[in-house]
C-alpha atoms as a PDB file:
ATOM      1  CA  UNK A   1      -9.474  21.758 -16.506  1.00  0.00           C
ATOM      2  CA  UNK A   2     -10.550  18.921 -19.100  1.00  0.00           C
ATOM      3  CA  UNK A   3      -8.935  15.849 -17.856  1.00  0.00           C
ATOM      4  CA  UNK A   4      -7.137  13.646 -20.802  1.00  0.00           C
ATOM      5  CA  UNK A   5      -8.533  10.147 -21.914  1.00  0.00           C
ATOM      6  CA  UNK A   6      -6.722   7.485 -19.833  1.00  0.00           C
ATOM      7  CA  UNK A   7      -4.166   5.259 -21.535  1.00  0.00           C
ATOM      8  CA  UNK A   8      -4.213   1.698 -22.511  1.00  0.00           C
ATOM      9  CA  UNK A   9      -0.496   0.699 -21.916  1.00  0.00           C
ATOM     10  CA  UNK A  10       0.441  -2.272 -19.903  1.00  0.00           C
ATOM     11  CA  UNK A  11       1.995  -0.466 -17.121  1.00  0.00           C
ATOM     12  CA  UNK A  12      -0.422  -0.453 -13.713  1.00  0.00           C
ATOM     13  CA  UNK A  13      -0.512   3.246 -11.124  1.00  0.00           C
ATOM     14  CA  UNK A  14      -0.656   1.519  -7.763  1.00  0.00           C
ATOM     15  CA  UNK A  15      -1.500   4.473  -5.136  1.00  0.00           C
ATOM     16  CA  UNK A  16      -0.153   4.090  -1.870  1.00  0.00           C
ATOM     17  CA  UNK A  17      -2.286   6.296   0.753  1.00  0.00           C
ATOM     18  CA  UNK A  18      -1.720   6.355   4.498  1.00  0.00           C
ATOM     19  CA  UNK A  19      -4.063   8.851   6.369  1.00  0.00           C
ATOM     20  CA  UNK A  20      -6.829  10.730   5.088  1.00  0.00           C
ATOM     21  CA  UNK A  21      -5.678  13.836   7.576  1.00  0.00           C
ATOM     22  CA  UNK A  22      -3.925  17.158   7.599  1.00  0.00           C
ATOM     23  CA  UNK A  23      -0.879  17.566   9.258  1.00  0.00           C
ATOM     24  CA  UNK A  24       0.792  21.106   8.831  1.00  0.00           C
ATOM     25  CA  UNK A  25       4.611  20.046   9.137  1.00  0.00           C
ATOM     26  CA  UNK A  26       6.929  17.884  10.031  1.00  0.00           C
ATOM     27  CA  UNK A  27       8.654  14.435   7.994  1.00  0.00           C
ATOM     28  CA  UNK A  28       4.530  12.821   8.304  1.00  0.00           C
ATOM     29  CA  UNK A  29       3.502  15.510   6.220  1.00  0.00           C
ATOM     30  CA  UNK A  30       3.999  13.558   3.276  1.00  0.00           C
ATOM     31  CA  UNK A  31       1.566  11.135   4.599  1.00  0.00           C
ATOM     32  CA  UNK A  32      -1.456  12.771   5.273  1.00  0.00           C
ATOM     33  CA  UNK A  33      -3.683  13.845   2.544  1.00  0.00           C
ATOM     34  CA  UNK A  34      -6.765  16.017   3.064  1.00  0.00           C
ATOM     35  CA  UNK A  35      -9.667  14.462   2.945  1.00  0.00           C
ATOM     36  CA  UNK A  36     -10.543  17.563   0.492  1.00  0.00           C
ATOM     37  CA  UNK A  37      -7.254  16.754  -1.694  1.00  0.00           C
ATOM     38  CA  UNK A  38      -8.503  12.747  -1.566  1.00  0.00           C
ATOM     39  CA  UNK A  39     -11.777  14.146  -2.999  1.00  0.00           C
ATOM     40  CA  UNK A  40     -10.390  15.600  -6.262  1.00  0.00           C
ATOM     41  CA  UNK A  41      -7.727  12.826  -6.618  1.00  0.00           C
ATOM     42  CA  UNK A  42     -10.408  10.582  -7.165  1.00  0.00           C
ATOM     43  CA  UNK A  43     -12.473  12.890  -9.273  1.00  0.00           C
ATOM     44  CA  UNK A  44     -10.006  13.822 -11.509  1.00  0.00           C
ATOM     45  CA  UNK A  45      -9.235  10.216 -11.576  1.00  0.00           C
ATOM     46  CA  UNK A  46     -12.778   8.930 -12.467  1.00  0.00           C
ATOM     47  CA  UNK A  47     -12.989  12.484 -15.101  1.00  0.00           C
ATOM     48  CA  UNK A  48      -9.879  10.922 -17.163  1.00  0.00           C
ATOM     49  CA  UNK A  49     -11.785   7.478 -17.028  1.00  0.00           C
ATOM     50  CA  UNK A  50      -9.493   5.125 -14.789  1.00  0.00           C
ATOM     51  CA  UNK A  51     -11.203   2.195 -12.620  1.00  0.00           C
ATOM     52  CA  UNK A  52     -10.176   2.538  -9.167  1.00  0.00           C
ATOM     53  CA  UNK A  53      -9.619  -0.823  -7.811  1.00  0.00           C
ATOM     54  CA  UNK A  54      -7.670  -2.727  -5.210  1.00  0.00           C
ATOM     55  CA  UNK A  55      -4.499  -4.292  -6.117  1.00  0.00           C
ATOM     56  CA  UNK A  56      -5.499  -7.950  -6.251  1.00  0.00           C
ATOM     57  CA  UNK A  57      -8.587  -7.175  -8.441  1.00  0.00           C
ATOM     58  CA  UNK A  58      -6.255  -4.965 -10.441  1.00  0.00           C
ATOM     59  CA  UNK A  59      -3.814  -7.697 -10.637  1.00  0.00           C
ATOM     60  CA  UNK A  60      -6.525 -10.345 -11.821  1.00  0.00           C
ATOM     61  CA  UNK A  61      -8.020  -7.650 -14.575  1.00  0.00           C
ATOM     62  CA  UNK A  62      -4.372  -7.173 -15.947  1.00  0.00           C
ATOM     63  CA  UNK A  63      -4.179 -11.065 -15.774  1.00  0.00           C
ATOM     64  CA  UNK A  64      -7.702 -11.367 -17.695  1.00  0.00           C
ATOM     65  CA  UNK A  65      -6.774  -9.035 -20.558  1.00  0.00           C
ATOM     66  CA  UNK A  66      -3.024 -10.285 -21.250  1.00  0.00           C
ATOM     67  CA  UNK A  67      -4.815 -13.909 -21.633  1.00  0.00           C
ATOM     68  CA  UNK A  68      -6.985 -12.604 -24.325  1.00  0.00           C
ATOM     69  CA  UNK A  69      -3.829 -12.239 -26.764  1.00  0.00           C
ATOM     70  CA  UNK A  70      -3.452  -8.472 -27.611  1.00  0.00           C
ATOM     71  CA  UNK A  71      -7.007  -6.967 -26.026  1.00  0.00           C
ATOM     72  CA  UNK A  72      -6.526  -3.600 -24.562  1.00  0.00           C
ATOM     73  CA  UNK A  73      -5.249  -3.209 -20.731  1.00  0.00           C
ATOM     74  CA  UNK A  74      -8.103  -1.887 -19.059  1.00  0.00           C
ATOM     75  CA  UNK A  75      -7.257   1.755 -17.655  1.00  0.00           C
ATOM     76  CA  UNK A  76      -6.623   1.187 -14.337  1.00  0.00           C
ATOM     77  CA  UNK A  77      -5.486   2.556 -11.201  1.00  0.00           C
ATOM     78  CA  UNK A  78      -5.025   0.520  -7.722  1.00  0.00           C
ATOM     79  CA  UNK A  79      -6.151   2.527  -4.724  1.00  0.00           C
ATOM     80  CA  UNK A  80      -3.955   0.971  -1.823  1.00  0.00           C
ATOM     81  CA  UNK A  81      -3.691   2.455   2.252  1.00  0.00           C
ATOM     82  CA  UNK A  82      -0.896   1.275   4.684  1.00  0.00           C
ATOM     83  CA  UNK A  83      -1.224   0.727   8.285  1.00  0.00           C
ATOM     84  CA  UNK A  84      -4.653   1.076   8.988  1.00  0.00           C
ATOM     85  CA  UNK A  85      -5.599   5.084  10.619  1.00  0.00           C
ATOM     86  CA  UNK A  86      -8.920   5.206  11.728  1.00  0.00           C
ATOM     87  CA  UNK A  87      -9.943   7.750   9.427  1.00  0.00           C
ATOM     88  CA  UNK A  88      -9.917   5.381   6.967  1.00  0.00           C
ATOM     89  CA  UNK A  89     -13.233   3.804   8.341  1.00  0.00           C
ATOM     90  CA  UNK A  90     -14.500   8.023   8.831  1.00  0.00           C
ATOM     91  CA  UNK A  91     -12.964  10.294   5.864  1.00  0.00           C
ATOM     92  CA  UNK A  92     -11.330   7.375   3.008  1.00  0.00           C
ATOM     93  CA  UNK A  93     -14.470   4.907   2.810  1.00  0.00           C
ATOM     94  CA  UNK A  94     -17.289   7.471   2.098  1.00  0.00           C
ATOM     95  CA  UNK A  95     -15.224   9.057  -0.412  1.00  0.00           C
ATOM     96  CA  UNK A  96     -14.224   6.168  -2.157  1.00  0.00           C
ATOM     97  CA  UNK A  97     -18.183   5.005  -2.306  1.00  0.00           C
ATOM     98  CA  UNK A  98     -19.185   8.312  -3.431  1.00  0.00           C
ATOM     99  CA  UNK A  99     -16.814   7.977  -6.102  1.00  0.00           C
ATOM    100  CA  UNK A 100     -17.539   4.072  -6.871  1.00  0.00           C
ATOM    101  CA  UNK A 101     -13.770   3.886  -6.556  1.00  0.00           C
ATOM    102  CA  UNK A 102     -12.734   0.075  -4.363  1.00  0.00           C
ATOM    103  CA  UNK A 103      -8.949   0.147  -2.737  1.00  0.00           C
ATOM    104  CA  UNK A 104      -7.274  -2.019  -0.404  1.00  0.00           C
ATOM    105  CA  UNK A 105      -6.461  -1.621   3.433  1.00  0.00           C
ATOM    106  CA  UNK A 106      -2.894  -3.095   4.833  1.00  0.00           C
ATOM    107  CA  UNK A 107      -3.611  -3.016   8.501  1.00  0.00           C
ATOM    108  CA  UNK A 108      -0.896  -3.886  11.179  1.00  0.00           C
ATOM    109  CA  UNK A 109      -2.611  -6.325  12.650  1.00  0.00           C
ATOM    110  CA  UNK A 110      -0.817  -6.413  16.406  1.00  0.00           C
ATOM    111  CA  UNK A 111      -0.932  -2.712  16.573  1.00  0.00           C
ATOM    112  CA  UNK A 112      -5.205  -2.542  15.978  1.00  0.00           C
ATOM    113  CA  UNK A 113      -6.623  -0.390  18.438  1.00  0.00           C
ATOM    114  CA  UNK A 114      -3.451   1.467  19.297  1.00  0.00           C
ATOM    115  CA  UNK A 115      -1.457   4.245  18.155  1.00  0.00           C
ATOM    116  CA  UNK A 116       0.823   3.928  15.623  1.00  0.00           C
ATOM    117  CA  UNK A 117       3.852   3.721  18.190  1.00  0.00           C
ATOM    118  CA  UNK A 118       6.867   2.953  15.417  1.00  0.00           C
ATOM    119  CA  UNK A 119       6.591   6.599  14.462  1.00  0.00           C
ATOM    120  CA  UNK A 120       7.583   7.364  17.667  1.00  0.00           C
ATOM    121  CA  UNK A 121       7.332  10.852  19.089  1.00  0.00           C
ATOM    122  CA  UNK A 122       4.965  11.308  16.279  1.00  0.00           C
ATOM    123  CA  UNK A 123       2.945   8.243  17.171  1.00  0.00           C
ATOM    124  CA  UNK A 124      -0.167   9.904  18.049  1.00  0.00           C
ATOM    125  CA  UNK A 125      -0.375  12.584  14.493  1.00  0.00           C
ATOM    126  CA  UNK A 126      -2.499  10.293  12.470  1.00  0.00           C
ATOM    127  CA  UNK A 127      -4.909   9.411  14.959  1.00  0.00           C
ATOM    128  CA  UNK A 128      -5.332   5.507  16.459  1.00  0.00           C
ATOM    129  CA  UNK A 129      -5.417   2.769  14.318  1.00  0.00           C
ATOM    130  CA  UNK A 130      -8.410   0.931  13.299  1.00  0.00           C
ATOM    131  CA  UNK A 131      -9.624  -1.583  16.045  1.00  0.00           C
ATOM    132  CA  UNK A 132     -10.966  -4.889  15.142  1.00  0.00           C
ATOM    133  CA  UNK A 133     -15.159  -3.952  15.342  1.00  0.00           C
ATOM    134  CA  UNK A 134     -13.843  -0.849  13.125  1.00  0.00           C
ATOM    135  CA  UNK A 135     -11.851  -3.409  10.629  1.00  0.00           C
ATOM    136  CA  UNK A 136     -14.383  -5.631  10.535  1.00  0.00           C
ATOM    137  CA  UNK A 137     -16.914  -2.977   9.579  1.00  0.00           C
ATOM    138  CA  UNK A 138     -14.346  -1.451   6.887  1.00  0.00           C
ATOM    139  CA  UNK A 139     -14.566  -5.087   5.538  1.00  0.00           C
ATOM    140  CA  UNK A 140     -18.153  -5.610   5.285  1.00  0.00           C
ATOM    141  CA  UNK A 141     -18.608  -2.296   3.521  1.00  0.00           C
ATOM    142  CA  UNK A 142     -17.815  -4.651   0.102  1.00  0.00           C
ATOM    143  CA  UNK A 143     -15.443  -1.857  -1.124  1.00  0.00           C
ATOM    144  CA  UNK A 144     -12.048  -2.677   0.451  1.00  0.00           C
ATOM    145  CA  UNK A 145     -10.201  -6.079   0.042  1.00  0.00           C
ATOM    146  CA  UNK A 146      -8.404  -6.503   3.156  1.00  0.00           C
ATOM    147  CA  UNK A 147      -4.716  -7.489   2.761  1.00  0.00           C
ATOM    148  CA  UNK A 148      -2.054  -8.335   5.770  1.00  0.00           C
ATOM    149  CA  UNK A 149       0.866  -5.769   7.042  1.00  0.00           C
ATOM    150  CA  UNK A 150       2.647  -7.670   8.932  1.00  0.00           C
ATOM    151  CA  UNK A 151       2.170  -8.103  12.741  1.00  0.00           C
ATOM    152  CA  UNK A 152       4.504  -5.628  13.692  1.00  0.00           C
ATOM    153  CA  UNK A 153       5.642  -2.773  11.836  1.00  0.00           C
ATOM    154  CA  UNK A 154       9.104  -3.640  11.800  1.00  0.00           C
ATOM    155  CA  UNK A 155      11.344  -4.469   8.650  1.00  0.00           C
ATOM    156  CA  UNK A 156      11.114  -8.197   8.041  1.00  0.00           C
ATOM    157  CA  UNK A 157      14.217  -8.329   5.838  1.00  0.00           C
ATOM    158  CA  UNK A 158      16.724  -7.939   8.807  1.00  0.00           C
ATOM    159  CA  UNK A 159      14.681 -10.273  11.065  1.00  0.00           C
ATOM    160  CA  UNK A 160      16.049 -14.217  11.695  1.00  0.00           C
ATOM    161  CA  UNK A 161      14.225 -15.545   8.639  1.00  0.00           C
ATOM    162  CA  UNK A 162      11.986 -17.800  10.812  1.00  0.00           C
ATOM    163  CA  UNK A 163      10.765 -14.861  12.904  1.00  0.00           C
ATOM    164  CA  UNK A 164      10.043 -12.837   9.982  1.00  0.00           C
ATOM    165  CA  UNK A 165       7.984 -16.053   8.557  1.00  0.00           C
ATOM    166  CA  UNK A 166       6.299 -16.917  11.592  1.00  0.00           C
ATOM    167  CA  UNK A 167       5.019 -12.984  11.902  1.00  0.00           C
ATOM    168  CA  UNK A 168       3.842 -13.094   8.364  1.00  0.00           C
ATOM    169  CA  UNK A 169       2.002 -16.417   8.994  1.00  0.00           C
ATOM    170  CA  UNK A 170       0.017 -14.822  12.012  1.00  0.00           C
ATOM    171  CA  UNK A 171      -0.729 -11.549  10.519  1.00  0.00           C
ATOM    172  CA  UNK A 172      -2.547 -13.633   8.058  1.00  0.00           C
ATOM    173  CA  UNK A 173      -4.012 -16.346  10.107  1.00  0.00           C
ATOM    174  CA  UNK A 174      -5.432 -13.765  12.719  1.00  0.00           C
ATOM    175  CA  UNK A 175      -7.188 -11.419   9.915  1.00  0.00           C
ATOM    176  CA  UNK A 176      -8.554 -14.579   8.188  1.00  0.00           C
ATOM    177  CA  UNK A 177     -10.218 -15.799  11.565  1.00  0.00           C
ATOM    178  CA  UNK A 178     -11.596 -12.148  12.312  1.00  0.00           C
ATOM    179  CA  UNK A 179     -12.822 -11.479   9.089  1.00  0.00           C
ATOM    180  CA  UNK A 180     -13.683 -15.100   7.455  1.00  0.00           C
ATOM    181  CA  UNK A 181     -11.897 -13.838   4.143  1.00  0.00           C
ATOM    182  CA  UNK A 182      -9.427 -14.885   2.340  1.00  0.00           C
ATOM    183  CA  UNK A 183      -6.265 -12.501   2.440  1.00  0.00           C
ATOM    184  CA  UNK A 184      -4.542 -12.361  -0.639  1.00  0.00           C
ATOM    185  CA  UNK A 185      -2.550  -9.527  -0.622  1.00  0.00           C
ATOM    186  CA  UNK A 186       0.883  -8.461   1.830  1.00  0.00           C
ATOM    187  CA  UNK A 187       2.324  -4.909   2.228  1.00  0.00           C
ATOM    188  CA  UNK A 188       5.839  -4.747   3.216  1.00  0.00           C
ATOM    189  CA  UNK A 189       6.323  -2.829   6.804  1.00  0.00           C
ATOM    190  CA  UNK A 190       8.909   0.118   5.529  1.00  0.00           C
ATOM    191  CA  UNK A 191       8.595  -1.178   2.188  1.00  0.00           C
ATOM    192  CA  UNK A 192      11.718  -3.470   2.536  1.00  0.00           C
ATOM    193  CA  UNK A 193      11.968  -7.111   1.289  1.00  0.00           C
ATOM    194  CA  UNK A 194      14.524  -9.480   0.093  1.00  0.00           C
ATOM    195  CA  UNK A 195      14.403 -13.158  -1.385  1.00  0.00           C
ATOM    196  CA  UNK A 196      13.795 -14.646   2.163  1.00  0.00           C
ATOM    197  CA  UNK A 197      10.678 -12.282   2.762  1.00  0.00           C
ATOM    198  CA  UNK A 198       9.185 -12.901  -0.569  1.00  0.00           C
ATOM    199  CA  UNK A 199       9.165 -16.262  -0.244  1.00  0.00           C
ATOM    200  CA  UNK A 200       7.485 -16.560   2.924  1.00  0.00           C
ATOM    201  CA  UNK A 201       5.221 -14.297   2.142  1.00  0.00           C
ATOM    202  CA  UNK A 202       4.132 -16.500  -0.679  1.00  0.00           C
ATOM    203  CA  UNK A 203       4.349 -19.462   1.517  1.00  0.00           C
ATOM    204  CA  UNK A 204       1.549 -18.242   4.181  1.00  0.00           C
ATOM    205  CA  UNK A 205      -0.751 -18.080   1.582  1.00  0.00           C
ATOM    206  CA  UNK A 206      -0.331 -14.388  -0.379  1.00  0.00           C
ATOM    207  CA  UNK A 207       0.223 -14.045  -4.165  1.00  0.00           C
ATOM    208  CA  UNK A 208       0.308 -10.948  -4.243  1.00  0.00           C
ATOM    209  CA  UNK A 209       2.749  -8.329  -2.225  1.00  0.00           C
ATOM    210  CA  UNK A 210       3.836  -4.245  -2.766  1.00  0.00           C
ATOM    211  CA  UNK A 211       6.765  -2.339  -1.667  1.00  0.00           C
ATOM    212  CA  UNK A 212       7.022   1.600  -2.036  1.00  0.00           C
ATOM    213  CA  UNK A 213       9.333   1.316  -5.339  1.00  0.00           C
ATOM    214  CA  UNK A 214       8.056   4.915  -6.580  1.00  0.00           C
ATOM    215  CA  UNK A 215       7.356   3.933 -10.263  1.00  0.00           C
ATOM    216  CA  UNK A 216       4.836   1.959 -12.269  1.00  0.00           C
ATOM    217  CA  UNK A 217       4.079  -1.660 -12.476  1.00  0.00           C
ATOM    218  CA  UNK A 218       4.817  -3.789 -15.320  1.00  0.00           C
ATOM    219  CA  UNK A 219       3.224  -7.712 -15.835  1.00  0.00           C
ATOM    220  CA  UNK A 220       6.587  -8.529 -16.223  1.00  0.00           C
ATOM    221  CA  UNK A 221       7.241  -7.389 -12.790  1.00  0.00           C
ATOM    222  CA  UNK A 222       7.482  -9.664  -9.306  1.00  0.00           C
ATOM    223  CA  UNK A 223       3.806 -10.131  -8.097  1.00  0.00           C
ATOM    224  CA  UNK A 224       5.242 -10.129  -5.125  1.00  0.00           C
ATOM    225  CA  UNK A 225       7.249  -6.907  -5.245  1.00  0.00           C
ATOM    226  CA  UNK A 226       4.547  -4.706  -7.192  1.00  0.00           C
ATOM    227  CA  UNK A 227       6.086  -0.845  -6.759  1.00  0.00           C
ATOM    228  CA  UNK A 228       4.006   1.920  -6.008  1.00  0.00           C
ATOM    229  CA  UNK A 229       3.670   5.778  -6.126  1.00  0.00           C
ATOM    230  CA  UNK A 230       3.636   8.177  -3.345  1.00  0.00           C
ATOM    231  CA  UNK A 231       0.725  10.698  -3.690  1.00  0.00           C
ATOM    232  CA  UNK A 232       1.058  13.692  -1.107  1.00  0.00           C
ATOM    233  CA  UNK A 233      -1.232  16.972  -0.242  1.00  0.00           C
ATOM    234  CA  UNK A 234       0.552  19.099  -3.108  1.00  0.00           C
ATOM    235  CA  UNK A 235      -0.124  16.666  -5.679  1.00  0.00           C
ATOM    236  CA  UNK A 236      -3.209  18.701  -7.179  1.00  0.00           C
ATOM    237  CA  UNK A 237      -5.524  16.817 -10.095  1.00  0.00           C
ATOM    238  CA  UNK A 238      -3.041  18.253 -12.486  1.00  0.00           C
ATOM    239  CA  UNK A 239      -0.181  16.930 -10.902  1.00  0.00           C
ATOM    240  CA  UNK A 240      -2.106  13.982  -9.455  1.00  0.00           C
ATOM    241  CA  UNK A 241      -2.634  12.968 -13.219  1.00  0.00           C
ATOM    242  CA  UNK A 242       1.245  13.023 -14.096  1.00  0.00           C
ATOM    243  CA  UNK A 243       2.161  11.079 -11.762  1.00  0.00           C
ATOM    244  CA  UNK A 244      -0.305   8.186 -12.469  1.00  0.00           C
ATOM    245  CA  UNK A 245       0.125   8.537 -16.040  1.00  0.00           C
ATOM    246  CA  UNK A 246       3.904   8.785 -16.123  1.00  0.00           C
ATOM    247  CA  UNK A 247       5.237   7.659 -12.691  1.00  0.00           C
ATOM    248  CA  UNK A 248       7.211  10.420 -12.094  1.00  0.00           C
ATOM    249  CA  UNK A 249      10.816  11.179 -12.209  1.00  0.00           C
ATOM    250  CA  UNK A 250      12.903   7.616 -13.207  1.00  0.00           C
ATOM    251  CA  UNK A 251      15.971   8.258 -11.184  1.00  0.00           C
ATOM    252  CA  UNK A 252      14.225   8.134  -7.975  1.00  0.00           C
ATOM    253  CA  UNK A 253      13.616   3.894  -7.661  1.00  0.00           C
ATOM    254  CA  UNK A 254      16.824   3.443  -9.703  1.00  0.00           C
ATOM    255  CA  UNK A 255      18.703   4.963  -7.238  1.00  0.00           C
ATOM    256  CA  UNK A 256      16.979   2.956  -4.432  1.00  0.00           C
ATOM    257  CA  UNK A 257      17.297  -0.525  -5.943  1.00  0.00           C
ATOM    258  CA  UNK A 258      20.913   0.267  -5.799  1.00  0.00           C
ATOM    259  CA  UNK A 259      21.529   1.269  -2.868  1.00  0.00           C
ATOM    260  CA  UNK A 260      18.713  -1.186  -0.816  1.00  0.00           C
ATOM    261  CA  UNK A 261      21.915  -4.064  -0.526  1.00  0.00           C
ATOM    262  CA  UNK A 262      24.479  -2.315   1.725  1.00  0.00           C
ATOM    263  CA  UNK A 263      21.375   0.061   3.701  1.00  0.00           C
ATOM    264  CA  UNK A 264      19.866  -3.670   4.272  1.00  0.00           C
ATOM    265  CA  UNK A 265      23.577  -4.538   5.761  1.00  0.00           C
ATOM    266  CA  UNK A 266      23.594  -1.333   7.505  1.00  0.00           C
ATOM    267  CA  UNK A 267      20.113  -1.819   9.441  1.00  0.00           C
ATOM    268  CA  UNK A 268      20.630  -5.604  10.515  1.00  0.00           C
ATOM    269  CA  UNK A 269      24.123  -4.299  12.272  1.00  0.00           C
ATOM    270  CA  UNK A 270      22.456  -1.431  13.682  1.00  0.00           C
ATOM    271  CA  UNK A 271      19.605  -3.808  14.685  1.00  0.00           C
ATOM    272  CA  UNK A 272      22.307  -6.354  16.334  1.00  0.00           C
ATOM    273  CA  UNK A 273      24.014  -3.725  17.324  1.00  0.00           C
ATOM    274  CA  UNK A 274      20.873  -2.656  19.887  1.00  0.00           C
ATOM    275  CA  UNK A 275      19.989  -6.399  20.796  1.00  0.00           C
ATOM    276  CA  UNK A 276      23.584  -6.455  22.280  1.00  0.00           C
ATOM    277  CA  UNK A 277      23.193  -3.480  24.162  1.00  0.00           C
ATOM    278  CA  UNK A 278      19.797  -4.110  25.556  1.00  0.00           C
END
């Protein structure tokens, strides 16, 4: 296969990643991509001549160009990993330095060292998470900008607002103590959001933040709503390659940003609902 010369258009293919893993069935299966699969995603990437970066590098390199009036957009792609799986530190980090490919980690930071127990019944299929000597190490490496997932992976947007605010604020205070880095970036838990969320994400000190959205992102999109695609197992380099250079099918994220309102109204009853009954 001879992989096609990367476009210059303005619109950014953020990747988001979970675990490096194989898991044979199930609703995680999505999830998981073999380390072998992660191997020729980035290959066929770094063959069609994208820069694999983390989002806030990304972010700042579309900022750089736009500012010089009219010079290209760099051909980029942002490599980005949610919750923080151990194999990222064992499988995800010597593939990306093979490949000289950066990304960023969103680690739940009150869940470190545990298993992932919001999935439930499925809690232990990834692995544990990353524990803080593990994190730490992943940080060092000089590869992976650390951003903030939350404290606990639990949609913010049907929390009291000051709850989900004062969450946000120690994600970010507790990774910025352990790691002596600035955090820059914030990853939605579930992907959901609304005005409140934004803005206290923005207030604790992000300016940067990225939901699922399933399509491209645009400069004249929210910085702190930056949509991303959903790479899986069966995405081969072919496929792999359509997807970052078209960002798949449209009606997908239309039909979610319509309907995100009333499922939003429908999870903060359901969430009252069980505080009642507890």
């Amino acid at each position: 296969m001879t992989a096609p010369v990367a476009p210059a258009g303005p619109a950014l293919p953020v990747l988001m990643y979970h675990s490096i893993s194989t898991v044979e069935a199930g609703p995680l299966r999505p999830l998981a991509v073999p380390a072998v699969r992660f191997a020729e995603h980035l290959a066929v990437l770094s063959d069609a001549g994208y820069r694999m970066v983390g989002l806030s590098q990304a972010l700042d390199l579309l900022d750089a160009a736009i500012a010089e009036h009219g010079s290209p957009i760099p051909p980029l792609v942002a490599l980005t990993f949610d919750d923080g799986y151990a194999d990222f530190l064992t499988r995800a980090l010597p593939l990306l330095d093979a490949a000289g490919a950066a990304a960023t980690l969103y680690p739940s930071v009150g869940h470190l060292g545990q298993p992932a127990s919001w999935l439930r019944q499925w809690a232990t299929a990834f692995g544990p998470l990353l524990d803080w000597s593990q994190l730490t190490e992943v940080a060092a490496s000089g590869r992976v900008e650390i951003g903030s997932h939350g404290l606990l992976h639990h949609p913010l947007d049907v929390l009291p607002p000051p709850t989900a605010a004062t969450e946000i604020t120690i994600a970010r205070d507790r990774l910025e103590q352990h790691l002596g880095t600035a955090i820059r970036s914030f990853c939605y838990p579930h992907g959901y959001h609304d005005w409140r969320v934004r803005a206290a994400v923005r207030r604790a000190g992000h300016d940067n933040a990225c939901e699922v959205g399933r399509r491209r992102y645009r400069p004249s999109d929210r910085r702190l709503a930056v949509p991303r695609l959903l790479p899986t197992g069966d995405h081969d380099p072919d496929a792999l390659l359509d997807l970052v250079r078209t960002g798949g099918p449209r009606m997908i994220p239309q039909a979610k940003r319509l309907a995100q309102p009333a499922w939003r109204l429908t999870r903060r009853m359901v969430r009252r609902a069980g505080r009642q009954l507890s």
